[in-house]
Structures are given as structure tokens and as C-alpha cells.
N, C-alpha and C. Protein backbone atom coordinates (compact mmCIF):
# COMPACT_ATOMS: atom_id res chain seq x y z
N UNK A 1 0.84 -1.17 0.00
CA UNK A 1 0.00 0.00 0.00
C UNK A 1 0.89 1.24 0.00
N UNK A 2 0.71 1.93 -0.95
CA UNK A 2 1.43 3.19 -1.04
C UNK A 2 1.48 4.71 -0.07
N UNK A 3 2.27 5.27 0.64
CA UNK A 3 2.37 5.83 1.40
C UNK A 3 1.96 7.25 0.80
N UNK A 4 0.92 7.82 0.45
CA UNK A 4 0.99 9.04 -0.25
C UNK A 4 0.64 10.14 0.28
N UNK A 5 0.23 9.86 2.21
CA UNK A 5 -0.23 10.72 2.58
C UNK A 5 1.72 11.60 3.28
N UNK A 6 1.70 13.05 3.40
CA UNK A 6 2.72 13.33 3.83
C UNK A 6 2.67 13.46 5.38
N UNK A 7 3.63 13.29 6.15
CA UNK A 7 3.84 13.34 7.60
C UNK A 7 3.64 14.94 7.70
N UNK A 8 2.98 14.95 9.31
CA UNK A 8 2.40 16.30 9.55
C UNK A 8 3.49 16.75 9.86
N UNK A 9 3.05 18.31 9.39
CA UNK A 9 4.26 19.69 9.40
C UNK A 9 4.75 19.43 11.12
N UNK A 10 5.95 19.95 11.70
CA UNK A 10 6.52 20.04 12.62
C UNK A 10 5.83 21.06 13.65
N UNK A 11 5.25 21.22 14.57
CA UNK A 11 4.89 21.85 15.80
C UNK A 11 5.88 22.28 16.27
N UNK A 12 6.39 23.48 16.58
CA UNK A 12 6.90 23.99 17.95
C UNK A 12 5.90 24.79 18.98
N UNK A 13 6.85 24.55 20.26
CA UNK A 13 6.74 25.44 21.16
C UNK A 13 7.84 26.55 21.43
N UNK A 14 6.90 27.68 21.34
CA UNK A 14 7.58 28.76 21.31
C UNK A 14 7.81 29.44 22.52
N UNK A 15 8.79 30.60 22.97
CA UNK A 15 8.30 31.50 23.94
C UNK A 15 8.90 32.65 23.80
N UNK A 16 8.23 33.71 23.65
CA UNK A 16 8.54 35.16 22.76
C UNK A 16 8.08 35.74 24.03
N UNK A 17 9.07 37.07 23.81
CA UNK A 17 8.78 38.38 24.45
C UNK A 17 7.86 39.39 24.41
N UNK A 18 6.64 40.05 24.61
CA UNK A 18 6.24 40.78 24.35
C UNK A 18 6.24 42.09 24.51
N UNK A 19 6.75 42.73 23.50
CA UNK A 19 7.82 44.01 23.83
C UNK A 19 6.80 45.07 23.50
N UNK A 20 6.03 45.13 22.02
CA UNK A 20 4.82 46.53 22.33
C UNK A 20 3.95 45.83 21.30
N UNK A 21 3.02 46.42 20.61
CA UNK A 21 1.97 46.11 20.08
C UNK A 21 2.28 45.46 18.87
N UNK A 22 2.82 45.73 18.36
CA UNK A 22 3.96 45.50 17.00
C UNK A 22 3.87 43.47 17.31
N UNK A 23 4.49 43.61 17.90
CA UNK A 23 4.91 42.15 18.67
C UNK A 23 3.17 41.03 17.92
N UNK A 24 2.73 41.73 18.34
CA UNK A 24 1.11 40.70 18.48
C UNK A 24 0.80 40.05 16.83
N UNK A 25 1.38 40.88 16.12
CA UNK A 25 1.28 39.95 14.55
C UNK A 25 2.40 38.89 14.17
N UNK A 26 3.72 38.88 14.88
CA UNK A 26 4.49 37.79 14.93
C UNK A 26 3.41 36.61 15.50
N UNK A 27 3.00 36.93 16.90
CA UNK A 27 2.60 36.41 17.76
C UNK A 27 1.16 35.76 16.73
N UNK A 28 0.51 36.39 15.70
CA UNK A 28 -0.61 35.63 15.01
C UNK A 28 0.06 34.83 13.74
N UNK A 29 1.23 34.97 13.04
CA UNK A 29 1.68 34.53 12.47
C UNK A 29 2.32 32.93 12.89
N UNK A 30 2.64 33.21 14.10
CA UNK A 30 3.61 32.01 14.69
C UNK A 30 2.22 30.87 15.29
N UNK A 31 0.89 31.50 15.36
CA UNK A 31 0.19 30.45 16.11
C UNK A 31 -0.63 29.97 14.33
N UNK A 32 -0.96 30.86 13.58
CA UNK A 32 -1.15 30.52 12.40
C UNK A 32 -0.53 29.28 11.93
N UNK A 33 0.98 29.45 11.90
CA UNK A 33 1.57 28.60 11.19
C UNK A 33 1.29 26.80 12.12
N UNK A 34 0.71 27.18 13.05
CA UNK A 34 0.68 26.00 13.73
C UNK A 34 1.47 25.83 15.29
N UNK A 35 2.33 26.75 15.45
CA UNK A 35 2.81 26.77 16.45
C UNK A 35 2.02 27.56 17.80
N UNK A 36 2.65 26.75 19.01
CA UNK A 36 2.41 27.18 20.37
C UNK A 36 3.08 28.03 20.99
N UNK A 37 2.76 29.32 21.55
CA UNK A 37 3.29 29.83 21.68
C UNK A 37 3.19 30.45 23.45
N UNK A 38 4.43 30.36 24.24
CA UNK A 38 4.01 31.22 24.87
C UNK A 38 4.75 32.44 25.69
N UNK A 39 3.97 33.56 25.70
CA UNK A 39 4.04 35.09 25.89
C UNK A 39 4.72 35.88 27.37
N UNK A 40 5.73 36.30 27.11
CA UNK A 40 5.65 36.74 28.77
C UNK A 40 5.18 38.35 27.78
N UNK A 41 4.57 38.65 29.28
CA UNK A 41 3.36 40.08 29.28
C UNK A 41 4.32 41.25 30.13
N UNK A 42 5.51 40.43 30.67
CA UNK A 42 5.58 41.63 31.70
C UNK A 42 6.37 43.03 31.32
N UNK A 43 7.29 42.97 30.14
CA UNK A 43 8.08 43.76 29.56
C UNK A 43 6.88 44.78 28.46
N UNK A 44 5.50 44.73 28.39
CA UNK A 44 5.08 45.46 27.68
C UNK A 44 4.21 45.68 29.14
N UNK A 45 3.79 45.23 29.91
CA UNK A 45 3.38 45.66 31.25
C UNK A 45 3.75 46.90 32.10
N UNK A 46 4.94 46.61 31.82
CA UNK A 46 5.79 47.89 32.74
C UNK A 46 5.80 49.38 31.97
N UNK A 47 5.54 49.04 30.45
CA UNK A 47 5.47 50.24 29.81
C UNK A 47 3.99 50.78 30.07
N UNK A 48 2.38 50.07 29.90
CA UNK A 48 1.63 50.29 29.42
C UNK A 48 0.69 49.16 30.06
N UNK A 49 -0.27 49.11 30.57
CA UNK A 49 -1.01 48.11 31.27
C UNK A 49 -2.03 48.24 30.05
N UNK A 50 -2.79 49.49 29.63
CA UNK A 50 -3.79 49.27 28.86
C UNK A 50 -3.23 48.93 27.01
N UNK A 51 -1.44 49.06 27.14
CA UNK A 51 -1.58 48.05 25.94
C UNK A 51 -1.63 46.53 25.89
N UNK A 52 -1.49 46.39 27.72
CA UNK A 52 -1.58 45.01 27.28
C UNK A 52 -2.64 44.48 27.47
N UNK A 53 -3.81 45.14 28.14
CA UNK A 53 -5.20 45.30 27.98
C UNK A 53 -5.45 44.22 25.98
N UNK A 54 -5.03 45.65 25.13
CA UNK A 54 -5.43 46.00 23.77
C UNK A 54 -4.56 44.88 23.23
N UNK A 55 -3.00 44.32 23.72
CA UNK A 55 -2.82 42.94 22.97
C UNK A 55 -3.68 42.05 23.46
N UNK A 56 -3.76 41.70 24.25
CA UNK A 56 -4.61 40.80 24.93
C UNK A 56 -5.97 39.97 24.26
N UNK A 57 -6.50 41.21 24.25
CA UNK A 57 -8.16 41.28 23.79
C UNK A 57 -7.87 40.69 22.31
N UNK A 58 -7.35 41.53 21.37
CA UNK A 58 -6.85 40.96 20.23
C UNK A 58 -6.46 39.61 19.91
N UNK A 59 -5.59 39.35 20.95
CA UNK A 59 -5.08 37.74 21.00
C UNK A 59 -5.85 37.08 21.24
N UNK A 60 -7.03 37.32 21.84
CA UNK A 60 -8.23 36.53 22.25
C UNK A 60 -8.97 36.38 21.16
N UNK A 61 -9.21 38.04 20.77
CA UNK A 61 -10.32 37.87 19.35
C UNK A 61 -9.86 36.79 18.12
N UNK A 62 -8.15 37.07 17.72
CA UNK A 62 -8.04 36.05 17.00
C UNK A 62 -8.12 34.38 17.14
N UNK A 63 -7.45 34.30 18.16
CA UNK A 63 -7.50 32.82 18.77
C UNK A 63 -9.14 32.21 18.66
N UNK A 64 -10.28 32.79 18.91
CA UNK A 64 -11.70 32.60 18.86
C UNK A 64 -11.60 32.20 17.44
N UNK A 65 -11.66 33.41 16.13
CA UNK A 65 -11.18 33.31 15.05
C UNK A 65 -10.75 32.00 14.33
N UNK A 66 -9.76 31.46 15.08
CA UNK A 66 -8.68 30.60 14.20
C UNK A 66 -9.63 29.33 15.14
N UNK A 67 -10.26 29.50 16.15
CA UNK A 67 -10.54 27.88 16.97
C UNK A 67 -9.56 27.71 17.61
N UNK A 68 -8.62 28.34 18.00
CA UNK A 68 -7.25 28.05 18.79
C UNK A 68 -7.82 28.12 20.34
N UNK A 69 -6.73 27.83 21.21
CA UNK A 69 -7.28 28.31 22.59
C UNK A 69 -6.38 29.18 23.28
N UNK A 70 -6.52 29.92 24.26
CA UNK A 70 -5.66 30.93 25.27
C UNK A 70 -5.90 30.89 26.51
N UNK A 71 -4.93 31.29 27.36
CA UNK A 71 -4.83 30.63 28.41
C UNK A 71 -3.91 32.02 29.42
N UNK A 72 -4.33 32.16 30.18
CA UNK A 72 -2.94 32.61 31.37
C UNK A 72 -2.44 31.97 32.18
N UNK A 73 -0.82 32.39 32.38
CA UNK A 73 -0.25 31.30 33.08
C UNK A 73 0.44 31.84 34.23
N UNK A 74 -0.19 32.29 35.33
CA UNK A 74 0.27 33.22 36.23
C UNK A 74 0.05 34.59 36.02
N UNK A 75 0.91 35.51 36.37
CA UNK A 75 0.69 36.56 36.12
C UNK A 75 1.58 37.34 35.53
N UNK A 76 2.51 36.72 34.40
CA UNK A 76 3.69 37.01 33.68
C UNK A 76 3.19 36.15 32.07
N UNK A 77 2.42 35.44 32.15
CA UNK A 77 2.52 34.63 30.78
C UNK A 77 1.25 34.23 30.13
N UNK A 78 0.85 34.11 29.31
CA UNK A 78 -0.32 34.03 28.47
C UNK A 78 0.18 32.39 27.42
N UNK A 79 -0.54 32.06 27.03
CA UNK A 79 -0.31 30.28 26.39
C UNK A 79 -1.28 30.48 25.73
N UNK A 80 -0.66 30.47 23.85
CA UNK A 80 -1.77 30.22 22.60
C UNK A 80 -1.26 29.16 22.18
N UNK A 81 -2.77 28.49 21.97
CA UNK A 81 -2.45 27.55 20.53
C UNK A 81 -2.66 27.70 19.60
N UNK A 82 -2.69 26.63 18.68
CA UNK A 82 -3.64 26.65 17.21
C UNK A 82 -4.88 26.06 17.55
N UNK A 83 -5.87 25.57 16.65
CA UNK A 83 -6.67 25.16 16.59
C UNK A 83 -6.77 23.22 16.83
N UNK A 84 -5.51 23.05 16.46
CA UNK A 84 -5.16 21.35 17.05
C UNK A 84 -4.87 21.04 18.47
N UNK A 85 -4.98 22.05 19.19
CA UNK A 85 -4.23 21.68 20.49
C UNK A 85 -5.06 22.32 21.52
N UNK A 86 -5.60 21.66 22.36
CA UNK A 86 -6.30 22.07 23.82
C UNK A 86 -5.49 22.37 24.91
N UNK A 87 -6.16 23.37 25.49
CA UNK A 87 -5.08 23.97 26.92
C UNK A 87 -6.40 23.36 28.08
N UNK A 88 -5.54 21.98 28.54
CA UNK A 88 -6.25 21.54 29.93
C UNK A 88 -6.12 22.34 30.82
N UNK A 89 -7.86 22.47 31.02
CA UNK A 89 -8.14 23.19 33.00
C UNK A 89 -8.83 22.91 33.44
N UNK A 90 -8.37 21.32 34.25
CA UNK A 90 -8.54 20.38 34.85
C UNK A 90 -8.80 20.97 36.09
N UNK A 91 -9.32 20.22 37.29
CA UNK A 91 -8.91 20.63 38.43
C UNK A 91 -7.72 19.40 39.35
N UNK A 92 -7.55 18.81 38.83
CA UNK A 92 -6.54 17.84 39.72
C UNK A 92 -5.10 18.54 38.60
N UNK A 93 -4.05 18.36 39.83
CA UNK A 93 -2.90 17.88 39.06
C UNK A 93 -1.84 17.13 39.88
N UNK A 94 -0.82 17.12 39.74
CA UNK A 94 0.00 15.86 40.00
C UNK A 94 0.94 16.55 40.99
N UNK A 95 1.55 15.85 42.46
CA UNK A 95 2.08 16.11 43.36
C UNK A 95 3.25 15.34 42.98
N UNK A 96 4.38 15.72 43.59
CA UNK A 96 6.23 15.57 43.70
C UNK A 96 5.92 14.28 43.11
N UNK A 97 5.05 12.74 43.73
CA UNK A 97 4.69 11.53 43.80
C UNK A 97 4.51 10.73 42.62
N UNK A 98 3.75 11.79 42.06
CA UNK A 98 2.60 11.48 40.67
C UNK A 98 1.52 11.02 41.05
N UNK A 99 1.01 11.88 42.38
CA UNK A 99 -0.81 11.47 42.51
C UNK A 99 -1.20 12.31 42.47
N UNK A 100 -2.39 12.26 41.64
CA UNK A 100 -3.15 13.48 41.76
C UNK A 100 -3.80 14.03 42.81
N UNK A 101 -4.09 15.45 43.35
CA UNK A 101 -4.65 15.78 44.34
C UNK A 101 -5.85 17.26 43.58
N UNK A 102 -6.53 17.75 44.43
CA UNK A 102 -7.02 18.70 43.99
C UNK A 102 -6.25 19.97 43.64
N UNK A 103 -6.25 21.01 42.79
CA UNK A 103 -6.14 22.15 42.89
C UNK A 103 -6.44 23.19 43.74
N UNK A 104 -5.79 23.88 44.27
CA UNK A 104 -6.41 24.45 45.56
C UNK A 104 -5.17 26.07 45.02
């Protein structure tokens, strides 16, 4: 049987800086292409809270857009995908052990 289908394009995970507004179309380009990406917020934070308000919202609107998902990851980092990849928010996760316990 002939192999004619091609092996899927390569995924990365990314993690980019977000330096000012400029930044946020790399940032749609790189989740476009399929990649994961994720954002520290705090270097456009310190300049401008309501630009990162205005990336934000944007990154959201597109991610909706594309079917991708978004995520915050503390209070320094933001986590996009594409549209192939789910961001679990579970409530258990895994202790030193590997048992799960609640989230708290």
C-alpha cells in the first residue's frame, strides 16, 4: 500500500517576548503557522497596562477566530495555541509523587 499521505508539518513550542503592540502579529503569524506559543506580558506591562489590555483582547479575538485556545499562566505569561491543540483546565494535578490531588 502506497504511502501518499505526507507526515504532519513540525509543531513547535515557542516563547517570545512581548515588547509593544507591533509584537502581536508575529505572535498571530507564529500560532497561524501551527505553532504554540508562549508570551511573557511583563516587559510590555511595565510600559503600558492598557496596551496590554489591547494585545490581549486581540489575541483573544483572533485565537476565537482561528478555533485556537488561550490561556494565562500566572501573572507574567499568556499560552496560545492553534486550533489542534487544547489547553487543559482540569482541576486535579499531580504532586512531587505522581498522585493526583485537587487544585487548591
Amino acid at each position: 500500500m502506497p504511502d501518499s499521505a505526507q507526515p504532519p508539518a513540525k509543531i513547535y513550542l515557542r516563547a517570545l517576548l512581548l515588547r509593544d503592540l507591533s509584537d502581536v502579529e508575529t505572535v498571530k503569524h507564529e500560532v497561524s503557522a501551527g505553532n504554540v506559543l508562549i508570551l511573557r506580558i511583563s516587559a510590555l506591562a511595565e510600559r503600558s497596562v492598557e496596551d496590554v489590555k489591547r494585545a490581549v483582547d486581540d489575541l483573544c479575538h483572533f485565537t476565537e477566530l482561528i478555533g485556537g485556545d488561550i490561556a494565562r499562566l500566572g501573572e507574567e505569561r499568556v499560552v496560545i495555541t492553534p486550533s489542534s491543540i487544547r489547553i487543559w483546565r482540569g482541576e486535579n494535578i499531580l504532586q512531587e509523587g505522581g498522585t493526583p490531588t485537587e487544585a487548591g
